[in-house]
PDB file of N, CA and C in Angstrom:
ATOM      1  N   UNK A   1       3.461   1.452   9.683  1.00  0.00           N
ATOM      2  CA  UNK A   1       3.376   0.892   8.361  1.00  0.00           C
ATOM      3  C   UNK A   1       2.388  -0.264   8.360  1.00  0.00           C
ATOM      4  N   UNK A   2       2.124  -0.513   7.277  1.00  0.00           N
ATOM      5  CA  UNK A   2       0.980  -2.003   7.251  1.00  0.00           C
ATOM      6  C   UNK A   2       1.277  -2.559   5.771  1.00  0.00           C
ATOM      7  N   UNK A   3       1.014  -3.555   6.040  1.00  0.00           N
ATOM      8  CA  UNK A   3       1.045  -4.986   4.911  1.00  0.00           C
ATOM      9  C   UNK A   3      -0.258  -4.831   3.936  1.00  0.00           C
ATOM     10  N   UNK A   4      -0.396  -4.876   2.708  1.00  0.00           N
ATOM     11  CA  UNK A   4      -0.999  -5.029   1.741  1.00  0.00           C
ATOM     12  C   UNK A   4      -1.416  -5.588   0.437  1.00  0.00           C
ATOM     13  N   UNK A   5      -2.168  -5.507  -0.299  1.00  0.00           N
ATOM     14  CA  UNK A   5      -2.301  -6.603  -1.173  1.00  0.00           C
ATOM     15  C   UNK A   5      -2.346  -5.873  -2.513  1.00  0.00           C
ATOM     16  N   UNK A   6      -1.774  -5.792  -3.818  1.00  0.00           N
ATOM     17  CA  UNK A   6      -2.095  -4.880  -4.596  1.00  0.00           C
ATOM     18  C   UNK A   6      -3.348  -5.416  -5.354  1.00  0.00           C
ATOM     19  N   UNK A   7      -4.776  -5.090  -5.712  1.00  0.00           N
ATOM     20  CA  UNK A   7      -6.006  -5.987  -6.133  1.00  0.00           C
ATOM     21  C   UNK A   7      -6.101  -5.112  -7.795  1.00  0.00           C
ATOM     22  N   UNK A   8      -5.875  -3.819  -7.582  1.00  0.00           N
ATOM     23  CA  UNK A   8      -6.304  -3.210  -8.551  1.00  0.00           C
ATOM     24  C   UNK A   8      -5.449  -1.944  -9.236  1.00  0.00           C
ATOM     25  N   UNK A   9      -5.116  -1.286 -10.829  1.00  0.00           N
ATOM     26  CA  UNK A   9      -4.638  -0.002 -10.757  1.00  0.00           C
ATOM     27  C   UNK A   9      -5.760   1.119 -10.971  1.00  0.00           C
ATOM     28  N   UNK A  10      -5.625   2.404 -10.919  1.00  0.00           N
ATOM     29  CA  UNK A  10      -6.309   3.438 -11.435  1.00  0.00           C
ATOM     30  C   UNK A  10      -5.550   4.478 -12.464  1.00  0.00           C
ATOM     31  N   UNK A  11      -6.348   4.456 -13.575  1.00  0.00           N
ATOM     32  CA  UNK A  11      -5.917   5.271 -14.450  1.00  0.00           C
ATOM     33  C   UNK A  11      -6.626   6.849 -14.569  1.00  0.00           C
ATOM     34  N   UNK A  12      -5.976   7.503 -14.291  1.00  0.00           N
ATOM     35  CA  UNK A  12      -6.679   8.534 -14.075  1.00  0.00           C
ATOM     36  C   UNK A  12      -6.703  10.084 -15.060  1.00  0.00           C
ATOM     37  N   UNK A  13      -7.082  10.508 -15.954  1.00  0.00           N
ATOM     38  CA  UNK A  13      -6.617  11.609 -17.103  1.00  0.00           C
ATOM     39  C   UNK A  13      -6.352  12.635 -16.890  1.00  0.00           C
ATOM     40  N   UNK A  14      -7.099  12.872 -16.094  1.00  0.00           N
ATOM     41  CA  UNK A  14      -7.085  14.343 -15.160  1.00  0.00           C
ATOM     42  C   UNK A  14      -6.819  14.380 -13.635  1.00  0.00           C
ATOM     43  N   UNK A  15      -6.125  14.687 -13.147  1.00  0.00           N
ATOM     44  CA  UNK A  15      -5.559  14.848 -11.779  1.00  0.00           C
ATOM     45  C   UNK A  15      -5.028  16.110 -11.137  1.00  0.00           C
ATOM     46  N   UNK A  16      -4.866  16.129  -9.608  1.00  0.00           N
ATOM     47  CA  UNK A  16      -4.278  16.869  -9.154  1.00  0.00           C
ATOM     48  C   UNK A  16      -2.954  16.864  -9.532  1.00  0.00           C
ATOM     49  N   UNK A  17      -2.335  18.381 -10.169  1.00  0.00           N
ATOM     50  CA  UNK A  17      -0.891  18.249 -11.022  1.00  0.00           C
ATOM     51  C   UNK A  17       0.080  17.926 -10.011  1.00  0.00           C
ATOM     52  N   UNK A  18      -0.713  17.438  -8.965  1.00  0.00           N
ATOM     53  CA  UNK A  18       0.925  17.355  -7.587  1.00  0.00           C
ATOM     54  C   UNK A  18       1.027  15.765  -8.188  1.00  0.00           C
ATOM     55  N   UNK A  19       0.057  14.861  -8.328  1.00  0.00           N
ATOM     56  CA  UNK A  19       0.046  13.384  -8.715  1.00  0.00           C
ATOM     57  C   UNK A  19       0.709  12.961  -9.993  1.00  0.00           C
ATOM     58  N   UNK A  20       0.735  13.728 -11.071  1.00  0.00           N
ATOM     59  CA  UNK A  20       1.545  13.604 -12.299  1.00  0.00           C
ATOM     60  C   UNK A  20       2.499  12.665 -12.142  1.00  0.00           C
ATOM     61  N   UNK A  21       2.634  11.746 -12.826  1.00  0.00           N
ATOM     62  CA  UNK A  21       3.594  11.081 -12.882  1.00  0.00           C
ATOM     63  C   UNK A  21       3.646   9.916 -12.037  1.00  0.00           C
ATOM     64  N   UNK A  22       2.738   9.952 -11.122  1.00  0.00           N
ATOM     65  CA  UNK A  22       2.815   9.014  -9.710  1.00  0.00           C
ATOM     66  C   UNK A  22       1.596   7.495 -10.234  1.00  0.00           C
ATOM     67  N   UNK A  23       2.062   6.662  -9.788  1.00  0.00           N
ATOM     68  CA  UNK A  23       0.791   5.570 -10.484  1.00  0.00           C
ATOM     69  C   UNK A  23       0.023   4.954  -9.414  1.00  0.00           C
ATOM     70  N   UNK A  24      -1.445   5.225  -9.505  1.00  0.00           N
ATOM     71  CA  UNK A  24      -2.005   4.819  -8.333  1.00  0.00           C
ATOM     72  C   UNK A  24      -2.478   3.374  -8.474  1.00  0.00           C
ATOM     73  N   UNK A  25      -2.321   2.882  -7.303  1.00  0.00           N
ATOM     74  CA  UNK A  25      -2.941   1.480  -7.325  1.00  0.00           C
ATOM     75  C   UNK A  25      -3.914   1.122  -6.177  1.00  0.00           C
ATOM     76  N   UNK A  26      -4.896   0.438  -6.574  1.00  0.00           N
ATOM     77  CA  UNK A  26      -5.802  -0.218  -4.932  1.00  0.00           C
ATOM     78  C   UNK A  26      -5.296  -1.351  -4.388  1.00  0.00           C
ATOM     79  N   UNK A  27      -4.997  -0.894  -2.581  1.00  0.00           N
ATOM     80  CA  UNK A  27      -4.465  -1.809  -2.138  1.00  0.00           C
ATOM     81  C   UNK A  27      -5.673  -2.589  -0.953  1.00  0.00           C
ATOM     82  N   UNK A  28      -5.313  -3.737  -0.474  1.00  0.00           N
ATOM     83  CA  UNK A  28      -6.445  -4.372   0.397  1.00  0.00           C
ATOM     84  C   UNK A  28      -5.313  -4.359   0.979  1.00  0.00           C
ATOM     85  N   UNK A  29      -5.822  -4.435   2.815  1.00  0.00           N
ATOM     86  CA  UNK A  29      -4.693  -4.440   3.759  1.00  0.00           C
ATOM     87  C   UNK A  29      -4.706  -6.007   4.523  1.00  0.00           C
ATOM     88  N   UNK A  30      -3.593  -6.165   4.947  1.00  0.00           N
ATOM     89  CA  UNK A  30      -3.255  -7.819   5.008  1.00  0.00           C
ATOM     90  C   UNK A  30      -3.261  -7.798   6.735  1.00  0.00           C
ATOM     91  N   UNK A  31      -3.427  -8.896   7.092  1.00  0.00           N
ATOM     92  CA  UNK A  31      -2.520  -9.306   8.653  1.00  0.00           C
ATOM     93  C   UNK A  31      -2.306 -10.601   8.595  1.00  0.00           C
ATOM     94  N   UNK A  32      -1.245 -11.001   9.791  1.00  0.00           N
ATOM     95  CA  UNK A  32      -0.926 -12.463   9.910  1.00  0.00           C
ATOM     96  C   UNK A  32      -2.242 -12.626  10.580  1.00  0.00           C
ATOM     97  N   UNK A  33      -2.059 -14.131  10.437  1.00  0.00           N
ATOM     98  CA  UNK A  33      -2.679 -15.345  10.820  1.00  0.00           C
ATOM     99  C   UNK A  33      -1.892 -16.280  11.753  1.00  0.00           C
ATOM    100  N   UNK A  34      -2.518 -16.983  12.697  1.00  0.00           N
ATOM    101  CA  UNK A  34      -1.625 -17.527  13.817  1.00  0.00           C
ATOM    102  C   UNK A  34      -1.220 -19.083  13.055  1.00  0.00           C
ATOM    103  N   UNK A  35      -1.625 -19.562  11.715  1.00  0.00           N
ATOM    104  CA  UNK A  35      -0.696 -20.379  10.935  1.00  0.00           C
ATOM    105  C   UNK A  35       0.207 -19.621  10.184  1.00  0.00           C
ATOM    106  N   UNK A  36       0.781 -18.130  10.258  1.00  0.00           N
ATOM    107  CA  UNK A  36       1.666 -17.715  10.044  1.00  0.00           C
ATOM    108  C   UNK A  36       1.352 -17.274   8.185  1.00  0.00           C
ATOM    109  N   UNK A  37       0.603 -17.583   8.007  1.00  0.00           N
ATOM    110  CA  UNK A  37       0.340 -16.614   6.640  1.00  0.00           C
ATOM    111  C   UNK A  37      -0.326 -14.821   6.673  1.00  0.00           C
ATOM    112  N   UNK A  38      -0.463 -14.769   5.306  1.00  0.00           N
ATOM    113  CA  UNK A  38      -1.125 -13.475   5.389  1.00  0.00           C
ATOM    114  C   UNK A  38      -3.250 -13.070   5.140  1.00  0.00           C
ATOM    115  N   UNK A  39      -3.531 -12.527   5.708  1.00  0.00           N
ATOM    116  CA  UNK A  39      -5.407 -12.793   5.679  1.00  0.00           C
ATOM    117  C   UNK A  39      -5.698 -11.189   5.535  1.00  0.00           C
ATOM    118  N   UNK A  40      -6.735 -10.890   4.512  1.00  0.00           N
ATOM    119  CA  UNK A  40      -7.565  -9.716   4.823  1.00  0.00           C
ATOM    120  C   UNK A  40      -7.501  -9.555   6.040  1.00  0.00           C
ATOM    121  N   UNK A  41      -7.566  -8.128   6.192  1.00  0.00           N
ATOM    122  CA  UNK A  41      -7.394  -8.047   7.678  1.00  0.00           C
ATOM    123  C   UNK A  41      -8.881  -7.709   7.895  1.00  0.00           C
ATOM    124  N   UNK A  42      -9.062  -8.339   9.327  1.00  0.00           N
ATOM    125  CA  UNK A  42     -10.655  -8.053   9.472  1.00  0.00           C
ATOM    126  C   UNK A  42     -10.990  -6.891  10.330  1.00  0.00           C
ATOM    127  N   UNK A  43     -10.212  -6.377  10.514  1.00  0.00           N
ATOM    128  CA  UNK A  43     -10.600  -5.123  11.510  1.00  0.00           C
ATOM    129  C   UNK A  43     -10.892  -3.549  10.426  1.00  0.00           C
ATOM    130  N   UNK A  44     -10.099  -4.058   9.390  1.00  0.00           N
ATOM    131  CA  UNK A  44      -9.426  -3.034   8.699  1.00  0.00           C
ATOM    132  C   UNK A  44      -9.647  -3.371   7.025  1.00  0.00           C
ATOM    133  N   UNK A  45     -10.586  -4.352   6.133  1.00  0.00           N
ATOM    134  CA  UNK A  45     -10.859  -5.356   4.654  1.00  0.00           C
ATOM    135  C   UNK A  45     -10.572  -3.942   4.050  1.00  0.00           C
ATOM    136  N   UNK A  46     -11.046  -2.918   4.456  1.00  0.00           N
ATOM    137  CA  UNK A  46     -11.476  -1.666   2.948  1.00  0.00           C
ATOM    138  C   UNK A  46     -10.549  -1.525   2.393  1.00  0.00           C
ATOM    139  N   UNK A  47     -10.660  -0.993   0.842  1.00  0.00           N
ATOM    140  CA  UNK A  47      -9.893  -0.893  -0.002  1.00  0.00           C
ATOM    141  C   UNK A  47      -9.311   0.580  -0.156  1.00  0.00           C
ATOM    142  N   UNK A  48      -7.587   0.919  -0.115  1.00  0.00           N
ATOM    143  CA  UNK A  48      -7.603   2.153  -0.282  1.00  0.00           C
ATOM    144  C   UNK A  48      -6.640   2.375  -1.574  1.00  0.00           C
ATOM    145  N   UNK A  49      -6.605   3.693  -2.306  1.00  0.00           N
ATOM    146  CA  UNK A  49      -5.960   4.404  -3.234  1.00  0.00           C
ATOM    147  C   UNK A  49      -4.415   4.530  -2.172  1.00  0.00           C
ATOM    148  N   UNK A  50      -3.234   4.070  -3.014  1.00  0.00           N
ATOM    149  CA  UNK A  50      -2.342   4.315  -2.574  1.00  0.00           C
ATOM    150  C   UNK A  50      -1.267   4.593  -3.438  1.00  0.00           C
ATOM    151  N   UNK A  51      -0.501   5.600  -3.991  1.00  0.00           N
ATOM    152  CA  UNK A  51       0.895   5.810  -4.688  1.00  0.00           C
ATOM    153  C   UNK A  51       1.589   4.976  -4.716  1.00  0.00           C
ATOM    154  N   UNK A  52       2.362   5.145  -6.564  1.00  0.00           N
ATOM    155  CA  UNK A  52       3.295   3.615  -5.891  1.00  0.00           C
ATOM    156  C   UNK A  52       4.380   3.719  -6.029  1.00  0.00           C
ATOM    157  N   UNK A  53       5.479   3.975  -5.011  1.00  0.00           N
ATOM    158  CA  UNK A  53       6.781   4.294  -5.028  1.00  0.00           C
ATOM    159  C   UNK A  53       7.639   3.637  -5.745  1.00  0.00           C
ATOM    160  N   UNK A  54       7.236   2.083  -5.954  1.00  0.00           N
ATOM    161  CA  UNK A  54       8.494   0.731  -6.657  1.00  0.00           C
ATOM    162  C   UNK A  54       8.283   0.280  -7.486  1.00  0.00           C
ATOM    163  N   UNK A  55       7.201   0.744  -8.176  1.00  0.00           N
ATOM    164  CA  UNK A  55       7.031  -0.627  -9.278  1.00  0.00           C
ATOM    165  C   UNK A  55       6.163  -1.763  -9.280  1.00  0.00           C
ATOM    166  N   UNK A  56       5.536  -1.491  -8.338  1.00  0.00           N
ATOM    167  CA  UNK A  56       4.378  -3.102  -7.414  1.00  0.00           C
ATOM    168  C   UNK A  56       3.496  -3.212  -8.700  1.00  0.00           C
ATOM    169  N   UNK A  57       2.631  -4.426  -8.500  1.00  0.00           N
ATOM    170  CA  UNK A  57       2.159  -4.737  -9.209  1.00  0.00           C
ATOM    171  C   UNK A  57       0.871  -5.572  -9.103  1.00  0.00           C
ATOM    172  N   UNK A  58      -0.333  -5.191  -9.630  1.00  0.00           N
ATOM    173  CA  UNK A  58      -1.626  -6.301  -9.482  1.00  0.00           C
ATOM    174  C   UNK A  58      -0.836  -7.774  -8.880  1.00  0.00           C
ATOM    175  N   UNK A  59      -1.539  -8.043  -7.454  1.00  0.00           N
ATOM    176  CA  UNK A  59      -1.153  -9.601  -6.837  1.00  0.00           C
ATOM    177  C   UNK A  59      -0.116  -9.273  -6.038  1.00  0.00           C
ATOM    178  N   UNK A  60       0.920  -8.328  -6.494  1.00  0.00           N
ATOM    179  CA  UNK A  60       2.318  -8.122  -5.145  1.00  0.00           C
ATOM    180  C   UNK A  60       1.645  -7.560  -3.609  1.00  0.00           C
ATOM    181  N   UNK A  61       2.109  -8.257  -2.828  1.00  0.00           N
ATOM    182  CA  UNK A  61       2.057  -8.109  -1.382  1.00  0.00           C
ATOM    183  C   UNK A  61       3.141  -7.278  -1.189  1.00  0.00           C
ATOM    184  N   UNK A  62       2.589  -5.944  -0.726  1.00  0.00           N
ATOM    185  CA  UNK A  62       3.569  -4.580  -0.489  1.00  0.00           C
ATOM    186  C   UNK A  62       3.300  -4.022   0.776  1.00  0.00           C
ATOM    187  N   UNK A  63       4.379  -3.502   0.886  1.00  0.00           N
ATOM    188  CA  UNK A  63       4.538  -2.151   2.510  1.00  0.00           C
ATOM    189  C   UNK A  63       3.637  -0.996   2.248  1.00  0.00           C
ATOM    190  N   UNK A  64       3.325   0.018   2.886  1.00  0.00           N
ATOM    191  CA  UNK A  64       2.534   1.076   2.377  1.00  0.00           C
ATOM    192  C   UNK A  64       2.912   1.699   4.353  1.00  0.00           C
ATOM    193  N   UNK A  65       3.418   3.101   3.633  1.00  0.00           N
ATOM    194  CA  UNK A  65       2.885   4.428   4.916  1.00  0.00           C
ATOM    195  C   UNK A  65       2.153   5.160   4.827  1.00  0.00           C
ATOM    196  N   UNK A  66       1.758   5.786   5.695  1.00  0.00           N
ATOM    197  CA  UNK A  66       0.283   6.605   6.019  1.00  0.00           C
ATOM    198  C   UNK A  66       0.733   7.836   6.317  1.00  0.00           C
ATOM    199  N   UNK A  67      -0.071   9.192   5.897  1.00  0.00           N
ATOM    200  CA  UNK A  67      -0.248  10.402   6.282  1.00  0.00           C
ATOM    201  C   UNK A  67       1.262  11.201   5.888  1.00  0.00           C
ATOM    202  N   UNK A  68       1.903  11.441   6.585  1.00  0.00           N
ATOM    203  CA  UNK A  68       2.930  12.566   6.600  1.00  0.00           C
ATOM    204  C   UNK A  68       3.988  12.196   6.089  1.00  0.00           C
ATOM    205  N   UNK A  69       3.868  10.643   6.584  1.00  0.00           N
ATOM    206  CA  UNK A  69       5.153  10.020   5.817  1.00  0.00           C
ATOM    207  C   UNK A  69       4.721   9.637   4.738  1.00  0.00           C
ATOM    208  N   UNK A  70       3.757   9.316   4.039  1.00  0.00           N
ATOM    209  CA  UNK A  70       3.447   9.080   2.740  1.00  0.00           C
ATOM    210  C   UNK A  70       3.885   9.835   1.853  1.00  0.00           C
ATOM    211  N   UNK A  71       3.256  11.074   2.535  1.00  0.00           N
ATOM    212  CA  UNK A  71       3.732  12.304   1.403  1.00  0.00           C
ATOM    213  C   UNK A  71       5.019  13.096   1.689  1.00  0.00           C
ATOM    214  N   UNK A  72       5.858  12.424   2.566  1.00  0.00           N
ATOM    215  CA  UNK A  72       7.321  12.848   2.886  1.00  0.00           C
ATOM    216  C   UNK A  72       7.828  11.914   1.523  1.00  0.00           C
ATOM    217  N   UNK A  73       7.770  10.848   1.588  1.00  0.00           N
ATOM    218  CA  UNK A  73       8.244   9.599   0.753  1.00  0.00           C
ATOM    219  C   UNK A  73       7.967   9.775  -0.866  1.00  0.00           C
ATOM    220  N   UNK A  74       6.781  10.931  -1.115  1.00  0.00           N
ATOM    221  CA  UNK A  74       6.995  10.864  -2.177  1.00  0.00           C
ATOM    222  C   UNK A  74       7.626  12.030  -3.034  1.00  0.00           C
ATOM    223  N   UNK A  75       7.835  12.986  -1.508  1.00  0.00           N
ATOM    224  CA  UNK A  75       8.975  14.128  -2.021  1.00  0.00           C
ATOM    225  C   UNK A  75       7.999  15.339  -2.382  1.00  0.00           C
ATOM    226  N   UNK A  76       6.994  15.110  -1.911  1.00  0.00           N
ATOM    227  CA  UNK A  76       5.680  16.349  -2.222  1.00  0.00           C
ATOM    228  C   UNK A  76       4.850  16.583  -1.017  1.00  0.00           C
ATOM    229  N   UNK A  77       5.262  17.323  -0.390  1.00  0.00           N
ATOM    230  CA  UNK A  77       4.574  17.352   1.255  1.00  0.00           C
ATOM    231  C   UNK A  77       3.272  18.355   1.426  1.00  0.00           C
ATOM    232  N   UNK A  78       2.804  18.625  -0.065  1.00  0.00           N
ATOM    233  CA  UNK A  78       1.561  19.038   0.191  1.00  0.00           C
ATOM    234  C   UNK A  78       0.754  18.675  -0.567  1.00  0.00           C
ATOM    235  N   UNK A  79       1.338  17.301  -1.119  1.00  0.00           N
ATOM    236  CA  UNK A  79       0.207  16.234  -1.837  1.00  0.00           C
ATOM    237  C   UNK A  79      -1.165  15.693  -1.389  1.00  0.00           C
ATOM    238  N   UNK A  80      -2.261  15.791  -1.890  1.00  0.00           N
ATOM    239  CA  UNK A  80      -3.262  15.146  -1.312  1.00  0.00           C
ATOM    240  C   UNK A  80      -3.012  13.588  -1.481  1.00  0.00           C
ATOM    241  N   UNK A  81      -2.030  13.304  -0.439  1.00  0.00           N
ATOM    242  CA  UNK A  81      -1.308  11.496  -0.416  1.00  0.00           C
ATOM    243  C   UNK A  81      -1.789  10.696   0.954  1.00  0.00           C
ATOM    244  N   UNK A  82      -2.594   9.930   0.947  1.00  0.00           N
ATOM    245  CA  UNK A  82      -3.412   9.219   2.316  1.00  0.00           C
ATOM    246  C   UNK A  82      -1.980   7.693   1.842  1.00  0.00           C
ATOM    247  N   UNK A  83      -1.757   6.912   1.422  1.00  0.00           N
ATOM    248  CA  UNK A  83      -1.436   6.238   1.436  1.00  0.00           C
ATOM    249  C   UNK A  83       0.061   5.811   0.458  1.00  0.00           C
ATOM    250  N   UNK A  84       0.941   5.416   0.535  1.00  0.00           N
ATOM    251  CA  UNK A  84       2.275   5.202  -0.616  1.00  0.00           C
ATOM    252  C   UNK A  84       3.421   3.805  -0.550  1.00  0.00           C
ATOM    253  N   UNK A  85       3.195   3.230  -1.707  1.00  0.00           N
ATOM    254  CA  UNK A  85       3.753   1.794  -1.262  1.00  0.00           C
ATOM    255  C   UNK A  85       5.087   1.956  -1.631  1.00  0.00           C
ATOM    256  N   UNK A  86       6.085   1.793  -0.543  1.00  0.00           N
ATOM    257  CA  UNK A  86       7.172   1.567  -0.023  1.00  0.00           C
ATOM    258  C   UNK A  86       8.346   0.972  -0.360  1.00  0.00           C
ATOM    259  N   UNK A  87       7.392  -0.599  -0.356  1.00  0.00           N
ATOM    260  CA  UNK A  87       8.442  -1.765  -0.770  1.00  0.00           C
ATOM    261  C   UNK A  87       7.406  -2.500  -1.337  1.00  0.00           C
ATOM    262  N   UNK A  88       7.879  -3.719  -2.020  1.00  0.00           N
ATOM    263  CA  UNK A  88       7.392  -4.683  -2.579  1.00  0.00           C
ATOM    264  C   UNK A  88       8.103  -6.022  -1.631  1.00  0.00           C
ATOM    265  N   UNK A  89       6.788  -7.000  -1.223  1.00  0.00           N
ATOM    266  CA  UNK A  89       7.197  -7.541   0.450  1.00  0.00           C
ATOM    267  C   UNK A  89       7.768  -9.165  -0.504  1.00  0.00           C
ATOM    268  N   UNK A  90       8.762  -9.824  -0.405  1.00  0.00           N
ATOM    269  CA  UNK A  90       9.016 -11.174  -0.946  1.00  0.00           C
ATOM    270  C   UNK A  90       8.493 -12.089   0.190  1.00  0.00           C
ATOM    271  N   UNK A  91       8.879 -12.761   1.403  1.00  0.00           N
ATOM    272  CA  UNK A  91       8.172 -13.149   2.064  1.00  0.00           C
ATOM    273  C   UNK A  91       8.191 -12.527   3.803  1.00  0.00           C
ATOM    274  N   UNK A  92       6.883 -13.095   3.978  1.00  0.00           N
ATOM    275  CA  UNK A  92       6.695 -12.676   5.633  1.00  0.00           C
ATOM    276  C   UNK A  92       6.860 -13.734   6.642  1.00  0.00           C
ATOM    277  N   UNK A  93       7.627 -13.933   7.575  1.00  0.00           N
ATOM    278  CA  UNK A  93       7.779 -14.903   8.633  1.00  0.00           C
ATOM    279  C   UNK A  93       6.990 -14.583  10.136  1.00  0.00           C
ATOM    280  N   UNK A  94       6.151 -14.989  10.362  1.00  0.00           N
ATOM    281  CA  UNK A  94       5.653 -14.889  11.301  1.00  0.00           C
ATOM    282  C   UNK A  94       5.430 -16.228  12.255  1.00  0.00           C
ATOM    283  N   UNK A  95       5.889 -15.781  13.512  1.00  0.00           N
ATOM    284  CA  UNK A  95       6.421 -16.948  14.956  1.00  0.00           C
ATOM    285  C   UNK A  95       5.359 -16.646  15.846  1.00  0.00           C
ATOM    286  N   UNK A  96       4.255 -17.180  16.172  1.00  0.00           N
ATOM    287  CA  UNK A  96       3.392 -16.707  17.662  1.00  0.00           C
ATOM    288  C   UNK A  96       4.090 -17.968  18.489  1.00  0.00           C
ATOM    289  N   UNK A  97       4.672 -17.470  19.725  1.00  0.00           N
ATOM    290  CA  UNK A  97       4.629 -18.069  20.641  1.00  0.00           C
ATOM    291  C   UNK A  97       3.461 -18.501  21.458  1.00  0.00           C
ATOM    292  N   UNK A  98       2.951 -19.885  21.517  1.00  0.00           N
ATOM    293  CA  UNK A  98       1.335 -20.540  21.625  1.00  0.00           C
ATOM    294  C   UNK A  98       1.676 -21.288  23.176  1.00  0.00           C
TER     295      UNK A  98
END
C-alpha cells in the first residue's frame, strides 16, 4: 500500500462501463520525512488516476492499493483499475530511531 495526496478529480462522460459509478481522482504519492511529516515522495512525485472507494476528497491524505488488489477492492476483477483509495488517512506518526 502507499500514502497519498488527493490534488485533483476527473470527470469523465464516457468510460469503460466496468468504471460506472466509480469516481476517479488524481493522487500524488507521499513519504515520511525524518521530522516525521509527510513529503512528495521523490523517488516516486508522478501523478496517478486512482478509484475512490470512501469518499476522499481534493487535499485528503489517503491509503491507495495497487494492481490485483485494487481491483479485488473494488469488486470488479477485470477492471482496467491500476490504483484504488482505501481509506482516508487522519494522522501519520512516524518515530526514526537516529
Amino acid at each position: 500500500m502507499k500514502l497519498g495526496k488527493v490534488i485533483g478529480q476527473i470527470v469523465s462522460t464516457r468510460k469503460d462501463e466496468r468504471l460506472v459509478g466509480h469516481k476517479l481522482l488524481l493522487v500524488q504519492f507521499l513519504e515520511p520525512t525524518k521530522d516525521g511529516k509527510l513529503a512528495i515522495a521523490r523517488s516516486d512525485g508522478r501523478v496517478e488516476v486512482s478509484v475512490d472507494l470512501v469518499g476522499a476528497g481534493v487535499g485528503e491524505t489517503v491509503l491507495l492499493c495497487s494492481g490485483s488488489s485494487a481491483r479485488n477492492a473494488t469488486g470488479v476483477i477485470d477492471a482496467p483499475i491500476d490504483y484504488a483509495i482505501v481509506g482516508i488517512i487522519d494522522t501519520v506518526d512516524v518515530f526514526y530511531d537516529e
